[in-house]
PDB file of N, CA and C in Angstrom:
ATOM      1  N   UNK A   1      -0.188 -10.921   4.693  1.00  0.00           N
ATOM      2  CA  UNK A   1       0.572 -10.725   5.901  1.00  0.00           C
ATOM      3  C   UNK A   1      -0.389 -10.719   7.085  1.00  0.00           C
ATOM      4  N   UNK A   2      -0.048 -11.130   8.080  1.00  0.00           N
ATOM      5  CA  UNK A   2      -0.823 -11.021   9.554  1.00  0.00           C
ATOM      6  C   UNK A   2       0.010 -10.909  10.856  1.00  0.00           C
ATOM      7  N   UNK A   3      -0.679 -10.573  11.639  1.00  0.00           N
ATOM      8  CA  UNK A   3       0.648 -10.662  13.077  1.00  0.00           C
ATOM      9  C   UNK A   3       0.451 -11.600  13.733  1.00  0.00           C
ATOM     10  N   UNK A   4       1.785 -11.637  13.921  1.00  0.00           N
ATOM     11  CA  UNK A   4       2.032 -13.027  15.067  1.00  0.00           C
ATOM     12  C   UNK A   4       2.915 -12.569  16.089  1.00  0.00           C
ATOM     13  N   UNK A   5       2.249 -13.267  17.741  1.00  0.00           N
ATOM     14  CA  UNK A   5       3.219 -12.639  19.059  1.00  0.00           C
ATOM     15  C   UNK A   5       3.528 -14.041  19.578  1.00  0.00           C
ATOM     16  N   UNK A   6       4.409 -14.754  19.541  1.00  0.00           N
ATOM     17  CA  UNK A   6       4.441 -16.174  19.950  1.00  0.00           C
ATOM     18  C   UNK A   6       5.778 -16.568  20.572  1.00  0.00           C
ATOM     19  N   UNK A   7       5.877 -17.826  21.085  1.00  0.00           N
ATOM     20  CA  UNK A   7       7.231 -17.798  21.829  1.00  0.00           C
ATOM     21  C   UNK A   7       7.163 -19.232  21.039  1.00  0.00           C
ATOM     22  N   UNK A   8       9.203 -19.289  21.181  1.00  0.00           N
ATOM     23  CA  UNK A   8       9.705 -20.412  19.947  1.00  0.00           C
ATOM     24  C   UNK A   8      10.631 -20.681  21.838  1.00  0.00           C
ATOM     25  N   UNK A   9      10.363 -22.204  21.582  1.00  0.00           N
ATOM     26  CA  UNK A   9      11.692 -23.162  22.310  1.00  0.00           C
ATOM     27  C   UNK A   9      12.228 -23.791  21.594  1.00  0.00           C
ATOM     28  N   UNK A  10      13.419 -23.678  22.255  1.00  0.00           N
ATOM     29  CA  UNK A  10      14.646 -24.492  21.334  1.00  0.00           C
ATOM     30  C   UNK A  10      15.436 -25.351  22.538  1.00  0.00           C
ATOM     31  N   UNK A  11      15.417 -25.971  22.875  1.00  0.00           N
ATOM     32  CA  UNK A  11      16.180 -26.370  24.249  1.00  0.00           C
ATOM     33  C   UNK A  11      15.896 -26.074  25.640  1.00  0.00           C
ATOM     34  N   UNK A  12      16.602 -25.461  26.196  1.00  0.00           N
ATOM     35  CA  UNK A  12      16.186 -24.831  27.382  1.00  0.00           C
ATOM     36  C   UNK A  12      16.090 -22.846  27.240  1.00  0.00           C
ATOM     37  N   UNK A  13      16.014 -22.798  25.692  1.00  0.00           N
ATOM     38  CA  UNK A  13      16.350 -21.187  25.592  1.00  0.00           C
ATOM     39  C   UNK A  13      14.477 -20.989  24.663  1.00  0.00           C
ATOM     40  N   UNK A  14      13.935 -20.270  25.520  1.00  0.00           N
ATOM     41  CA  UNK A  14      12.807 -19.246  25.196  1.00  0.00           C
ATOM     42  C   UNK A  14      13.065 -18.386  23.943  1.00  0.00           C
ATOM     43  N   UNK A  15      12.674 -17.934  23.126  1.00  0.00           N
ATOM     44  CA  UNK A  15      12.324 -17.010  22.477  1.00  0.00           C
ATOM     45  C   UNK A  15      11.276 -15.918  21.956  1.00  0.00           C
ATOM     46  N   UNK A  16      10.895 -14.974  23.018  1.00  0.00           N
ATOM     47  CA  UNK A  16      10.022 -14.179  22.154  1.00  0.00           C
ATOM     48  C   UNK A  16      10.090 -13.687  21.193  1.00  0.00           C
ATOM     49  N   UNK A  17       9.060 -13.901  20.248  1.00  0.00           N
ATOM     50  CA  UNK A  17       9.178 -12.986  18.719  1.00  0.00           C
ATOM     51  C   UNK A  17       7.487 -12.551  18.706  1.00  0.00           C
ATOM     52  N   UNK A  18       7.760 -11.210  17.489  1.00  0.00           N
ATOM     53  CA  UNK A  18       6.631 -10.761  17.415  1.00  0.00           C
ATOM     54  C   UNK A  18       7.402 -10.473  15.607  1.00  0.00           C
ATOM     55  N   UNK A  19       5.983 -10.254  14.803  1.00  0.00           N
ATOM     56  CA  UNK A  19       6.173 -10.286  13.539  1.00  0.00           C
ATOM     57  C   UNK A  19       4.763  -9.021  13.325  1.00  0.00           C
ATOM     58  N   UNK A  20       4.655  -8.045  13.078  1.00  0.00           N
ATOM     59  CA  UNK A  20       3.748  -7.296  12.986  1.00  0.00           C
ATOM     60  C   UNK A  20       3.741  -5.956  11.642  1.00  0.00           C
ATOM     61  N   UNK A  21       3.119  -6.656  10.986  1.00  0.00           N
ATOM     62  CA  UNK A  21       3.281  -6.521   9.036  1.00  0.00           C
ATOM     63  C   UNK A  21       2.265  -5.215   9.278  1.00  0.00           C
ATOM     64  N   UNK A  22       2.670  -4.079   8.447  1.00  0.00           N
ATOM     65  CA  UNK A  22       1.524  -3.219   8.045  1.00  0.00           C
ATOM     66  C   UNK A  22       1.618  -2.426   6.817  1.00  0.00           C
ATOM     67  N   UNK A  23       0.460  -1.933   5.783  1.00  0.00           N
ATOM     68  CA  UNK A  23       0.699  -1.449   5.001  1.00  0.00           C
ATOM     69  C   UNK A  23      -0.259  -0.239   4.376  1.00  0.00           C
ATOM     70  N   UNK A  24       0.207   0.892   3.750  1.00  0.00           N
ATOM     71  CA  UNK A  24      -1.032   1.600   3.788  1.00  0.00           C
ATOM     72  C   UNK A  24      -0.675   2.074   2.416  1.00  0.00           C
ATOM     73  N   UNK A  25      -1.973   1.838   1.313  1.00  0.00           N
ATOM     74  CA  UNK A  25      -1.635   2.922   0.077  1.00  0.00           C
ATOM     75  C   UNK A  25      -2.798   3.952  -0.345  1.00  0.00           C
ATOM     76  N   UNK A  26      -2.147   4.896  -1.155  1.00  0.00           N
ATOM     77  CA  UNK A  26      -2.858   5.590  -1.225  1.00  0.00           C
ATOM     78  C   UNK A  26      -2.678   6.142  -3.114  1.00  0.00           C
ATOM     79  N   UNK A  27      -4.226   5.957  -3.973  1.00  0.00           N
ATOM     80  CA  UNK A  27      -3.658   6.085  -5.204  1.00  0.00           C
ATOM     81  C   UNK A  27      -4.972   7.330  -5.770  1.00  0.00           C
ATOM     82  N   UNK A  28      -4.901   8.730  -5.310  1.00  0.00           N
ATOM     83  CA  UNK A  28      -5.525   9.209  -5.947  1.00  0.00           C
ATOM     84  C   UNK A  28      -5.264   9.285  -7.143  1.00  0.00           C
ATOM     85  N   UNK A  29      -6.426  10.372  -8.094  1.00  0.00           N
ATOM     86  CA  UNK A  29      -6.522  10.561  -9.292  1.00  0.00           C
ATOM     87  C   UNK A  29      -6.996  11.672  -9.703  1.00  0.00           C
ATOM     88  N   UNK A  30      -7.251  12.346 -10.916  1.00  0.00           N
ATOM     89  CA  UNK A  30      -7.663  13.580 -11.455  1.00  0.00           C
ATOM     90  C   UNK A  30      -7.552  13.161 -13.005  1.00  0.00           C
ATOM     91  N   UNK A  31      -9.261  13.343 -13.491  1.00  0.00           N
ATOM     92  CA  UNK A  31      -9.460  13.285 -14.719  1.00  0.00           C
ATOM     93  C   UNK A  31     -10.291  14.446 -15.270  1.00  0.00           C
ATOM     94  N   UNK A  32      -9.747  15.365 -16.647  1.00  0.00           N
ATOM     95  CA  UNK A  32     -10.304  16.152 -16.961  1.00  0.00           C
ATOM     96  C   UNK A  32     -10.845  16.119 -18.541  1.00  0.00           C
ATOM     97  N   UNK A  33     -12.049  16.358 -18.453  1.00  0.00           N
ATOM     98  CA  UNK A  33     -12.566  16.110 -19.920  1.00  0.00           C
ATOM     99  C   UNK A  33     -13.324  17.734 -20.784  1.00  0.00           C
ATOM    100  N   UNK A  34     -12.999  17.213 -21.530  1.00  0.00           N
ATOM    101  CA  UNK A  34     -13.237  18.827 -22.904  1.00  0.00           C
ATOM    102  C   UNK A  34     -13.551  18.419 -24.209  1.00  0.00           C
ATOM    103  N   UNK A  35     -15.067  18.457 -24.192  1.00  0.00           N
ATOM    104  CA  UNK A  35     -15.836  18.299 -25.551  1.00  0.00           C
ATOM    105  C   UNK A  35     -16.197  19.598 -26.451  1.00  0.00           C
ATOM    106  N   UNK A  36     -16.085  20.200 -27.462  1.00  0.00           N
ATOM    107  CA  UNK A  36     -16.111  20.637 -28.352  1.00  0.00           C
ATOM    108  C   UNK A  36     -17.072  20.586 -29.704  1.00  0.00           C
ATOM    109  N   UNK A  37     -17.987  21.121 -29.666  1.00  0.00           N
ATOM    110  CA  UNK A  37     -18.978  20.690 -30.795  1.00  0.00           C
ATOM    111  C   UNK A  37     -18.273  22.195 -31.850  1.00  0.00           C
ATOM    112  N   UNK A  38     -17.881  21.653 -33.101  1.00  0.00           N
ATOM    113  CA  UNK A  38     -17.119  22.711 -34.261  1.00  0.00           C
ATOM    114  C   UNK A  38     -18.498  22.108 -35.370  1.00  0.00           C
ATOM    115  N   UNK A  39     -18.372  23.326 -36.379  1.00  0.00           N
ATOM    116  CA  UNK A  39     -19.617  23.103 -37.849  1.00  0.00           C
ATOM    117  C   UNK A  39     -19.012  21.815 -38.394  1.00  0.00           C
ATOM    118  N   UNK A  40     -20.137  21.496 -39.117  1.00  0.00           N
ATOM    119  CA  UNK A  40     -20.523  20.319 -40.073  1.00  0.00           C
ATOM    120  C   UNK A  40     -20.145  18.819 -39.176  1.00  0.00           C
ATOM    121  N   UNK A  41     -21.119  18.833 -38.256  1.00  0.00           N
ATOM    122  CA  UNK A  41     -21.398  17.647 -37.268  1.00  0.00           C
ATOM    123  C   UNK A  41     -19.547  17.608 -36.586  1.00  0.00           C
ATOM    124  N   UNK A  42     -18.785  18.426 -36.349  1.00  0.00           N
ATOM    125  CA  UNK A  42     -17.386  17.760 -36.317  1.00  0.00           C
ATOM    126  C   UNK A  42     -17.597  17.828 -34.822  1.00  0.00           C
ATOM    127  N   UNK A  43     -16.621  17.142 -33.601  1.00  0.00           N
ATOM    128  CA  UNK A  43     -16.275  17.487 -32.136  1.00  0.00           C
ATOM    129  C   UNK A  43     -15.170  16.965 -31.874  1.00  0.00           C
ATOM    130  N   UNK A  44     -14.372  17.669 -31.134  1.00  0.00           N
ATOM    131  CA  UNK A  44     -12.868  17.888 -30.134  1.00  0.00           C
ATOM    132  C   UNK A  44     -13.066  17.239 -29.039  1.00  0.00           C
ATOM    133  N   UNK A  45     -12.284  15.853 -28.526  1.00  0.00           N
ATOM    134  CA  UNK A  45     -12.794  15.199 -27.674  1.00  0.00           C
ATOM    135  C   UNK A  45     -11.590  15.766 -26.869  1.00  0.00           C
ATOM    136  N   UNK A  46     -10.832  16.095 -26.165  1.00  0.00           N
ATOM    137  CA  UNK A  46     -10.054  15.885 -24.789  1.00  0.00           C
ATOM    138  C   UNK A  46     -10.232  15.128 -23.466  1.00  0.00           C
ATOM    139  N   UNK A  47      -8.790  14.138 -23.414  1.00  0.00           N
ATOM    140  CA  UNK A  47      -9.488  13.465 -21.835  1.00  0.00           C
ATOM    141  C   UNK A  47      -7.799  13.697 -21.583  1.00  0.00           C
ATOM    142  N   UNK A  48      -7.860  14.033 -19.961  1.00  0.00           N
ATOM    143  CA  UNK A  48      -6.509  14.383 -19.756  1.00  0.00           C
ATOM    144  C   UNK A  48      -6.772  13.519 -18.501  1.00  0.00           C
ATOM    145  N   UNK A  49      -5.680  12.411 -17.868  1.00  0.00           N
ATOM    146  CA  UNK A  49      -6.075  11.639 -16.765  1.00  0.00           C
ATOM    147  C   UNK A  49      -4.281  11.645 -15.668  1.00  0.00           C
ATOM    148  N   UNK A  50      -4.470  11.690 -14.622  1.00  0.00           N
ATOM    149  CA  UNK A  50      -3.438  11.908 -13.929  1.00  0.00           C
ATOM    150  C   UNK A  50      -3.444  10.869 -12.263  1.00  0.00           C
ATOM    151  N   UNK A  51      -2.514  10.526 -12.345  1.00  0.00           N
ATOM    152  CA  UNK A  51      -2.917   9.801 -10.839  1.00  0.00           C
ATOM    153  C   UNK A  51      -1.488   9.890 -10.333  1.00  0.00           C
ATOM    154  N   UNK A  52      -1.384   9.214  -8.880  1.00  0.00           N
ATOM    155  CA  UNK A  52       0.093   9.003  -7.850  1.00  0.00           C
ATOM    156  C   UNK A  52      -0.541   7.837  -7.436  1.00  0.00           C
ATOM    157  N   UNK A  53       0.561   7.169  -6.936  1.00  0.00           N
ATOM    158  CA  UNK A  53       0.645   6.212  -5.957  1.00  0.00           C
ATOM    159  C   UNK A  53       1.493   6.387  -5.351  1.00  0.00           C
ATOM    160  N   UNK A  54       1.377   6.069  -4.128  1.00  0.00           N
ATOM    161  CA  UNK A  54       2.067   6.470  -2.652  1.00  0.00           C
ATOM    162  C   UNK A  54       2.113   5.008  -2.052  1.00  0.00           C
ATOM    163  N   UNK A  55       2.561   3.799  -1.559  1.00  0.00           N
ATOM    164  CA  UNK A  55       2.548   2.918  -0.705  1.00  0.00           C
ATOM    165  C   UNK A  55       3.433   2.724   0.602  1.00  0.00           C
ATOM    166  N   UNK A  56       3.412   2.528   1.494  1.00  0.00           N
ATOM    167  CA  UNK A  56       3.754   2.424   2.841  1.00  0.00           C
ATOM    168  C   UNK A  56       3.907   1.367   3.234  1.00  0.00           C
ATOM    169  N   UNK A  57       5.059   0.131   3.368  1.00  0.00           N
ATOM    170  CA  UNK A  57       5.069  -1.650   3.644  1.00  0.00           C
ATOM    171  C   UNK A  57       6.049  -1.438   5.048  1.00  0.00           C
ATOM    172  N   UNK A  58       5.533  -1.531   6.397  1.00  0.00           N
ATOM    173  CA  UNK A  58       6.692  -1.794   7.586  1.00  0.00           C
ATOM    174  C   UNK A  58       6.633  -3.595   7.663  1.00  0.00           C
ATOM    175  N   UNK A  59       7.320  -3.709   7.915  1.00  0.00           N
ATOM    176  CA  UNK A  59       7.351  -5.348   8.665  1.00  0.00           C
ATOM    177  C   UNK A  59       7.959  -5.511   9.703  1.00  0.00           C
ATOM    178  N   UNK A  60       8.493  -4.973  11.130  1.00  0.00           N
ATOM    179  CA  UNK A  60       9.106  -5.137  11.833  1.00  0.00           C
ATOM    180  C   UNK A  60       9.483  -6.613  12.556  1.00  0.00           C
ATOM    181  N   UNK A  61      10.618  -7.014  12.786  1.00  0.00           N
ATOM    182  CA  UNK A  61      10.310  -8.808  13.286  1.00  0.00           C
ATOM    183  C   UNK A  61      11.502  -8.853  14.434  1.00  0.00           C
ATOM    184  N   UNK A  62      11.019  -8.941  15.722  1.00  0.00           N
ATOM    185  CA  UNK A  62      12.168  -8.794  17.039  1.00  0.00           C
ATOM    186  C   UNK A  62      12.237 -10.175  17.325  1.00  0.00           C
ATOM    187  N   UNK A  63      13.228 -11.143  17.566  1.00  0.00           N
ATOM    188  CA  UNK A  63      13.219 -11.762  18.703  1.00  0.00           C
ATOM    189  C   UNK A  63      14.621 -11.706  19.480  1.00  0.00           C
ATOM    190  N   UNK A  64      13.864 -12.147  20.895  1.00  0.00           N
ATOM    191  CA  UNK A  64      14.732 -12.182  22.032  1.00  0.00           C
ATOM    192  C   UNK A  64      14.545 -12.820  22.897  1.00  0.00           C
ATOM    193  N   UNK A  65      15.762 -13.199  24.097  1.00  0.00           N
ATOM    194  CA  UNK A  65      15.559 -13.879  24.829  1.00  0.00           C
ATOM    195  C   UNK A  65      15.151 -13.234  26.120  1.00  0.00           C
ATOM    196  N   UNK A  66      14.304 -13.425  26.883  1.00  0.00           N
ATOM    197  CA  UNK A  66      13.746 -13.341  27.975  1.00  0.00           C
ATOM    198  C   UNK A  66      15.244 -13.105  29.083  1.00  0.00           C
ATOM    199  N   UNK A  67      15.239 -12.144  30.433  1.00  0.00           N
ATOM    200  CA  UNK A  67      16.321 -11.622  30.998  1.00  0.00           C
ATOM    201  C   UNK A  67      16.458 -10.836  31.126  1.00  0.00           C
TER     202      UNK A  67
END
């Protein structure tokens, strides 16, 4: 996506338009780990992993005629 501010003719009629895309994400995380050494060489591995995603998409798109 990118912005664009531009004018469209069609005849004798103007058109301003603007097209102005934006987006914002956000994907933290949280990982927790738990090792365990037990007799006769044995170990308890734990991995516990957690995340979100959050994303944010506007696209607003006006046109009009001049007046």
């Amino acid at each position: 996506m990118s912005d664009r501010i531009s004018t469209l003719h069609e005849g004798e009629t103007s058109y301003s338009i603007s097209d102005l895309p934006s987006s914002k994400v956000a994907i933290p995380s949280l990982d927790i780990y738990y090792q365990r050494n037990l007799k006769n060489k044995q170990t308890i591995y734990v991995d516990a992993v957690g995340s979100y995603l959050d994303s944010k998409n506007k696209r607003p798109f006006v046109q009009k005629t001049p007046g």
